[in-house]
Protein backbone atom coordinates (compact mmCIF):
# COMPACT_ATOMS: atom_id res chain seq x y z
CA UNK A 1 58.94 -21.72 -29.78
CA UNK A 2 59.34 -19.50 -26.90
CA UNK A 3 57.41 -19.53 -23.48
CA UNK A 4 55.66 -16.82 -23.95
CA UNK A 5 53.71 -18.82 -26.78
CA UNK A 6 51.75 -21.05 -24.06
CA UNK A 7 49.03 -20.33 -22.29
CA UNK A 8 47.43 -22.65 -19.88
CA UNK A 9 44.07 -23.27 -19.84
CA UNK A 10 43.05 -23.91 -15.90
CA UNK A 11 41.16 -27.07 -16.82
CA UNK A 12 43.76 -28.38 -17.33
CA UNK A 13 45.22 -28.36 -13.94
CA UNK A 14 41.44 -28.11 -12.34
CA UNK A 15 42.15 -30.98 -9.99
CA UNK A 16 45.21 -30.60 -8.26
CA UNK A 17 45.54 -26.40 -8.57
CA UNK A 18 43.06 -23.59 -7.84
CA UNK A 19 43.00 -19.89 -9.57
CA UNK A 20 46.56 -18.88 -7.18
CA UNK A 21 48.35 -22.26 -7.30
CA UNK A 22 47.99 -22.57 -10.98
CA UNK A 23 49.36 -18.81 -11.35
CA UNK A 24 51.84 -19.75 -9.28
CA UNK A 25 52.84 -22.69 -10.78
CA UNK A 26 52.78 -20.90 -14.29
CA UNK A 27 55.40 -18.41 -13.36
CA UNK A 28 57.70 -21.23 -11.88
CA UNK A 29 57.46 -22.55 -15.43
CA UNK A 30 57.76 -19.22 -17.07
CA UNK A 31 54.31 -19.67 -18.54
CA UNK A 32 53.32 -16.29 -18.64
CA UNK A 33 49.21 -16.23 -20.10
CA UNK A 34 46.38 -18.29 -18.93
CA UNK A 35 42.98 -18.75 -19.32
CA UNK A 36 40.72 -19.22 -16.16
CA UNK A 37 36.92 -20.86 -15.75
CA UNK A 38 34.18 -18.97 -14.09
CA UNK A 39 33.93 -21.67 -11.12
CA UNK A 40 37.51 -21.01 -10.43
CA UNK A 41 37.27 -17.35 -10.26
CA UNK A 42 34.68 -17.14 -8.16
CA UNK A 43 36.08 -19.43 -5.96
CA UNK A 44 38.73 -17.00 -5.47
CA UNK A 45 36.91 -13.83 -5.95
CA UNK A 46 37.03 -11.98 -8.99
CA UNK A 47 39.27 -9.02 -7.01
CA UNK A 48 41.82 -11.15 -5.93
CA UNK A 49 41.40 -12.70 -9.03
CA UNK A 50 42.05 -9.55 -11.08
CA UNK A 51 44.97 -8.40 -8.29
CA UNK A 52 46.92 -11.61 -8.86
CA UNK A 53 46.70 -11.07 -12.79
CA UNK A 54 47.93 -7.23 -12.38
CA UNK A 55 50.85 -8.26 -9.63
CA UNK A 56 52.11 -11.30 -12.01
CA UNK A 57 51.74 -9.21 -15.33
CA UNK A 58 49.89 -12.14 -16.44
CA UNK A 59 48.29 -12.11 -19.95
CA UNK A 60 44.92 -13.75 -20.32
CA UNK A 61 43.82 -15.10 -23.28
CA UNK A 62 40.23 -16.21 -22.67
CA UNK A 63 38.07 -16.06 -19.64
CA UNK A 64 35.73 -19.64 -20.25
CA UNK A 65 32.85 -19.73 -20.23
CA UNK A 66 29.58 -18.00 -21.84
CA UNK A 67 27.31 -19.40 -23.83
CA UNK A 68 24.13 -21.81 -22.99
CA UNK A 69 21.75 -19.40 -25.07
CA UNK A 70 19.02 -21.69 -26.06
CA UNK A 71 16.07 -22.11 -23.31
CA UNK A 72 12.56 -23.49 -23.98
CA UNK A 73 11.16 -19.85 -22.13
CA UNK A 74 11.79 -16.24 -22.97
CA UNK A 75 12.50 -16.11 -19.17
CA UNK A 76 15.24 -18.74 -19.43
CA UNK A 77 16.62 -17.13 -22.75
CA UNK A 78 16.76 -14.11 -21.03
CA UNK A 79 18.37 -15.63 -17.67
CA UNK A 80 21.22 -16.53 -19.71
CA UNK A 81 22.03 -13.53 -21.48
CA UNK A 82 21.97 -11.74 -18.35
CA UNK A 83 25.06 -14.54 -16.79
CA UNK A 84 26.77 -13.89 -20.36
CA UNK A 85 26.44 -9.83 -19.31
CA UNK A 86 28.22 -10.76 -15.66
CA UNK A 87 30.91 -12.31 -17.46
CA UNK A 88 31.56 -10.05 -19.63
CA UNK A 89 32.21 -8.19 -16.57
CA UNK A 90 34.55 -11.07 -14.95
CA UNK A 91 36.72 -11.02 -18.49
CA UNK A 92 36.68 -7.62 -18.50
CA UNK A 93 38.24 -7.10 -14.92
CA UNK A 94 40.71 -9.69 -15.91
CA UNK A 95 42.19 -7.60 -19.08
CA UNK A 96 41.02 -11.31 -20.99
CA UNK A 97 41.65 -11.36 -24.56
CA UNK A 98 38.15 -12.39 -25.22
CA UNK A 99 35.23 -14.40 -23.37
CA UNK A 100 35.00 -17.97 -25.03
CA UNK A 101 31.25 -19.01 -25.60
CA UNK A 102 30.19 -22.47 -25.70
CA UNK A 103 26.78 -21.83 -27.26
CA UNK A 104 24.67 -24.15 -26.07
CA UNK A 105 22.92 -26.94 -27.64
CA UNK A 106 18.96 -27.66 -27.98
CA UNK A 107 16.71 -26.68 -24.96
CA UNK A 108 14.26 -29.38 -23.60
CA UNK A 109 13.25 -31.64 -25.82
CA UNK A 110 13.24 -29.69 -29.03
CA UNK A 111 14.65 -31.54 -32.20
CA UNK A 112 15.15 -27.52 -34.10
CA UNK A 113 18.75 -27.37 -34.72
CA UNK A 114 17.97 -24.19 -36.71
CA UNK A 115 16.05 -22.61 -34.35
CA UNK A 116 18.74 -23.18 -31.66
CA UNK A 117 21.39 -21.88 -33.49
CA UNK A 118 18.94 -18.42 -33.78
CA UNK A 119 18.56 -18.48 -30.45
CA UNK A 120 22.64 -18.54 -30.18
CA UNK A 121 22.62 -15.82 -33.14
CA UNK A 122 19.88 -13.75 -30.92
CA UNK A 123 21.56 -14.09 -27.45
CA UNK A 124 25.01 -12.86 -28.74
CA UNK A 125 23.50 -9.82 -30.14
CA UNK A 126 21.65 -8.90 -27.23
CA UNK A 127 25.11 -8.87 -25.39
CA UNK A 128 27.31 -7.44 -27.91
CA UNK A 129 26.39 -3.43 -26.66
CA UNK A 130 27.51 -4.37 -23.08
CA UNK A 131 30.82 -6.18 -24.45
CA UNK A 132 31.44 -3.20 -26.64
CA UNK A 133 31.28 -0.73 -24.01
CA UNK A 134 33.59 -3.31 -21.93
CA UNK A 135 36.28 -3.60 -24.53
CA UNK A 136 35.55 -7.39 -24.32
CA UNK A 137 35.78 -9.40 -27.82
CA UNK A 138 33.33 -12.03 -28.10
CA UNK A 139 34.96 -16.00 -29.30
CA UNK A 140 32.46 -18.47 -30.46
CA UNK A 141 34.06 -21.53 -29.55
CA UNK A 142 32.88 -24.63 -32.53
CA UNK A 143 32.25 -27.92 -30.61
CA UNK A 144 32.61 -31.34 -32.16
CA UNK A 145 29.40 -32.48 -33.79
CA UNK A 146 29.10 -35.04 -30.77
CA UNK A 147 27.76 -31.95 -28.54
CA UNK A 148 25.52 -30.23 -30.76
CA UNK A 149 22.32 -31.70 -29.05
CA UNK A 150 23.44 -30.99 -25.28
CA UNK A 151 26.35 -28.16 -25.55
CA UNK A 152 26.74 -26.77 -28.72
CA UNK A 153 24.59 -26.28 -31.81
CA UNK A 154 27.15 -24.04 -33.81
CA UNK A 155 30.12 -27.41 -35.07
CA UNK A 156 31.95 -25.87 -37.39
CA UNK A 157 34.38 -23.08 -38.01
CA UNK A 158 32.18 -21.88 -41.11
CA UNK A 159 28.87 -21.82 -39.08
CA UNK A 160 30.81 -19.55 -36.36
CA UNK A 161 32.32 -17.46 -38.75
CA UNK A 162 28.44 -17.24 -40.30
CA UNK A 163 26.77 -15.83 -36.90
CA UNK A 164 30.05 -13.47 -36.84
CA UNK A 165 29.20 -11.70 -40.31
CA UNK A 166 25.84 -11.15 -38.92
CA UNK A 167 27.14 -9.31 -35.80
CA UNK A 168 30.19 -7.30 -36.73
CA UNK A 169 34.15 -7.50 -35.80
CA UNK A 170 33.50 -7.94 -31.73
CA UNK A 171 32.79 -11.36 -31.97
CA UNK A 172 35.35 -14.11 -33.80
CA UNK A 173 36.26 -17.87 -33.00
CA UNK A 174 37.98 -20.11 -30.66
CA UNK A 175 39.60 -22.50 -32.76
CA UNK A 176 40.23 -25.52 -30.07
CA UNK A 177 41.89 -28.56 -32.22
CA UNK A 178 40.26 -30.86 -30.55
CA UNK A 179 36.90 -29.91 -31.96
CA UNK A 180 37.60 -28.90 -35.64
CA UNK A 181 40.48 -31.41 -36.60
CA UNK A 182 38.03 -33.60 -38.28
CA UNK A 183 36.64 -31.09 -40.61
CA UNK A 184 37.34 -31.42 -44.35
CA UNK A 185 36.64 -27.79 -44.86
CA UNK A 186 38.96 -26.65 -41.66
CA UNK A 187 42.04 -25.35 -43.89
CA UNK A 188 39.09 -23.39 -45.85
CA UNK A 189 37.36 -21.75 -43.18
CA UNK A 190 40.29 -21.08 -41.26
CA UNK A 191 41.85 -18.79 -44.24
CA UNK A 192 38.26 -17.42 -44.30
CA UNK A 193 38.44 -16.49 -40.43
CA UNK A 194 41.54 -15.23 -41.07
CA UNK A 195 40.49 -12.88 -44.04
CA UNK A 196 37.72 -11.22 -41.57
CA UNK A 197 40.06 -11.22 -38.92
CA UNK A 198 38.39 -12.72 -36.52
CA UNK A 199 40.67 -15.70 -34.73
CA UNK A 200 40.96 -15.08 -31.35
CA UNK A 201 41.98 -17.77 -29.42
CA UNK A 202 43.63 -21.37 -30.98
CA UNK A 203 43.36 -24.11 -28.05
CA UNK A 204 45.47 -27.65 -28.09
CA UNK A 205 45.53 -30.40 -26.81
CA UNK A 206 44.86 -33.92 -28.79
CA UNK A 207 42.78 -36.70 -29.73
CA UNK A 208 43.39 -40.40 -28.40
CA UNK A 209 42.68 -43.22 -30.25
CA UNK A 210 40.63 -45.04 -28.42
CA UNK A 211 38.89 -41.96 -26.36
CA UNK A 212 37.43 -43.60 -23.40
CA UNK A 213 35.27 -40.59 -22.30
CA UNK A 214 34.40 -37.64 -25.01
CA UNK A 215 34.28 -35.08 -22.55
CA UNK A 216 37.20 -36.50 -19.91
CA UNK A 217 39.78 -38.16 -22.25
CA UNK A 218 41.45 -35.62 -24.08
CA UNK A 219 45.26 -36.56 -24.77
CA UNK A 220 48.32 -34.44 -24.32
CA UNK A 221 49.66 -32.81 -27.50
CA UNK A 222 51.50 -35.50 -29.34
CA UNK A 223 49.87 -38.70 -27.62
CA UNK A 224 47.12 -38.61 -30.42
CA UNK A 225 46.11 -37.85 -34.11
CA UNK A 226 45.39 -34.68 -34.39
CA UNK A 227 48.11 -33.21 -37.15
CA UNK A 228 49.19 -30.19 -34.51
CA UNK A 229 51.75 -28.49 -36.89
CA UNK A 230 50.01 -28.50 -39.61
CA UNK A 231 46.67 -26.74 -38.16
CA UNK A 232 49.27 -24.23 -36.50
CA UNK A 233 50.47 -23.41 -39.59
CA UNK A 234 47.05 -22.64 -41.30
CA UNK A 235 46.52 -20.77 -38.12
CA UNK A 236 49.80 -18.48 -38.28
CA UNK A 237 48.74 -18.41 -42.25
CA UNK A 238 45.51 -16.82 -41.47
CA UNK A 239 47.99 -14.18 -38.97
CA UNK A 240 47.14 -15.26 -35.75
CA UNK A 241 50.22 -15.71 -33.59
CA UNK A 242 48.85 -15.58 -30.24
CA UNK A 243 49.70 -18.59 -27.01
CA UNK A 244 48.42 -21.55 -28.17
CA UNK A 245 46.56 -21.98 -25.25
CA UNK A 246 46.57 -26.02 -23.59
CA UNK A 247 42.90 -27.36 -22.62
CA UNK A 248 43.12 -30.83 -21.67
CA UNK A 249 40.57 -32.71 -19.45
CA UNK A 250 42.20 -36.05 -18.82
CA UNK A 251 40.09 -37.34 -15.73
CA UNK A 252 42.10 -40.60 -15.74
CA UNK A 253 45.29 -39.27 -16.46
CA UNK A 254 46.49 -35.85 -16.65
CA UNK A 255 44.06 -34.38 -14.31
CA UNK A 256 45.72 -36.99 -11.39
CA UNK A 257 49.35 -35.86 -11.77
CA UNK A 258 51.57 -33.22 -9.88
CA UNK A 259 50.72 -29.76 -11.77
CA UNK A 260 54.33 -28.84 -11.72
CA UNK A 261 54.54 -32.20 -13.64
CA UNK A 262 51.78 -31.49 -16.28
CA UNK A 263 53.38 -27.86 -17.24
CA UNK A 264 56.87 -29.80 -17.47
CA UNK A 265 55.55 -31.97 -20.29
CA UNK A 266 53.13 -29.33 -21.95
CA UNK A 267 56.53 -26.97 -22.47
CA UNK A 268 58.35 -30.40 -23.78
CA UNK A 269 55.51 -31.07 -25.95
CA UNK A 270 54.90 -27.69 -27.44
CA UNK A 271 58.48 -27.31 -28.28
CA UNK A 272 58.97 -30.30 -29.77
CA UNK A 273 55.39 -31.19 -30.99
CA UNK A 274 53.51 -28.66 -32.05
C-alpha cells in the first residue's frame, strides 16, 4: 500500500482545516490526491483553488457535490441542472477525476420513487453535453436506502449502473463503502460496473456498531464492520486501482481532533486495514 493510494476526502477534516490547510497538511503526510466540497472551494475561490492544486501537483479524485435533481417545478428542476452545469465547471478547473452526484431524493411531498429517479435520469442527461465538452466524467454516487426519501433516490450499485447504460460511458459510480456494504448483490454489480467500465471513484471509511447519528457517525476504517479488504478486492477485480479516497463525518469524534492527527491514523489504517 503506498501513499499515493489515499486520497482524502475534505469532509473529513471539514472542522479543523479549510481548502489550503488540508492541502497543506496532505503533503506533510505525503498524501498526494484529494477530493474537495463545493462550500470549501468557494470559500477559497475556485482560482486559488485551482493554483494550489497546479503548484502542489495534487491529483483530485472527485470534486463533491452535484446532484439534488428532483424539484416539484420545472423551474426548480431546471435551477438545479443549471448549479450541476457550474460545477462541472469548478471540477473541471480542478483537473477532478470526476464530479460525484448525490442525486437527490423525493421533492415536496411526493411519495413517486420512480418518478424521482426519472427526474435524476432526466437531469443528468441534460448536463452530460456540457460535461463532455469539459472533459468532466460524471459519478453517481449510491446512498444507503436510509436517504432515498430526503438525499438520494438511486441505493444501489445496480440502479446507478442502470441510469449509466441509458446515458453512455461519461457517467459511472462512486462506490463509497459506507453506503453499499449491506447489499447482497454488491460483489455482482460491482463485476458488472467493472465490465462497462465505469468505477470511478471507491470511498472508505466504516460502519460503527451502534451509529449514533446516520449522517455524523461514520467510523474510521477498521473501528467497524464493514469487510474493507474484501470490497477492495472486488473493486481491484473489476480493474479499478485508483486512491481509495477517506470520507468520514465523525461529528463527535474524528471531526474534533488535530488534522495532522486524523491523516496519521488514516495512513496507519489503510496500510494495515484495508
Amino acid at each position: 500500500m503506498t501513499q499515493r493510494s489515499i486520497s482524502l476526502n475534505l469532509a473529513t477534516t471539514r472542522q479543523v482545516w479549510g481548502f489550503a490547510e488540508a492541502v497543506d497538511g496532505c503533503m506533510r503526510a505525503g498524501i498526494t490526491a484529494i477530493s474537495p466540497w463545493r462550500d470549501q472551494i468557494a470559500a477559497i475561490g475556485l482560482d486559488e483553488a485551482a493554483r494550489i492544486v497546479r503548484d502542489n501537483k495534487i491529483q483530485v479524485t472527485g470534486v463533491c457535490r452535484g446532484g439534488m435533481f428532483p424539484a416539484e417545478t420545472a423551474e426548480g428542476r431546471k435551477a438545479q441542472i443549471d448549479d450541476n452545469l457550474r460545477a462541472i465547471d469548478e471540477a473541471a478547473a480542478l483537473n477532478a477525476d470526476c464530479l460525484v452526484l448525490v442525486v437527490g431524493g423525493l421533492p415536496g411531498s411526493s411519495k413517486d420513487l420512480p418518478g424521482a429517479r426519472q427526474m435524476v435520469s432526466d437531469g443528468i442527461a441534460a448536463m452530460l453535453p456540457h460535461a463532455k465538452a469539459s472533459g468532466v466524467k460524471i459519478a453517481i454516487e449510491p446512498l444507503h436506502p436510509m436517504y432515498a426519501a430526503d438525499r438520494a433516490c438511486v441505493n444501489t450499485i445496480d440502479q446507478a449502473l442502470d441510469i449509466c447504460e441509458t446515458l453512455g460511458e461519461t457517467v459511472g459510480v462512486a462506490i463509497d463503502v459506507y453506503h453499499v456494504w449491506w447489499d447482497p448483490r454488491l460483489a455482482q454489480a460491482i463485476a458488472r460496473a467493472g465490465r462497462m467500465k465505469r468505477i470511478f471513484a471507491h470511498h472508505i471509511c466504516d460502519w460503527l456498531v451502534p451509529t449514533k447519528d446516520m449522517l455524523l457517525d461514520r467510523g474510521m476504517m477498521g473501528d467497524g464492520v464493514i469487510d474493507l479488504p474484501a470490497i477492495r478486492k472486488m473493486i481491484e477485480d473489476a480493474g479499478f486501482f485508483g486512491p481509495q479516497e477517506v470520507e468520514i463525518f465523525s461529528q463527535d469524534n474524528w471531526w474534533k481532533r488535530p488534522g495532522d492527527e486524523v491523516l496519521a491514523v488514516i495512513k496507519e489504517r489503510v496500510a494495515t486495514i484495508c
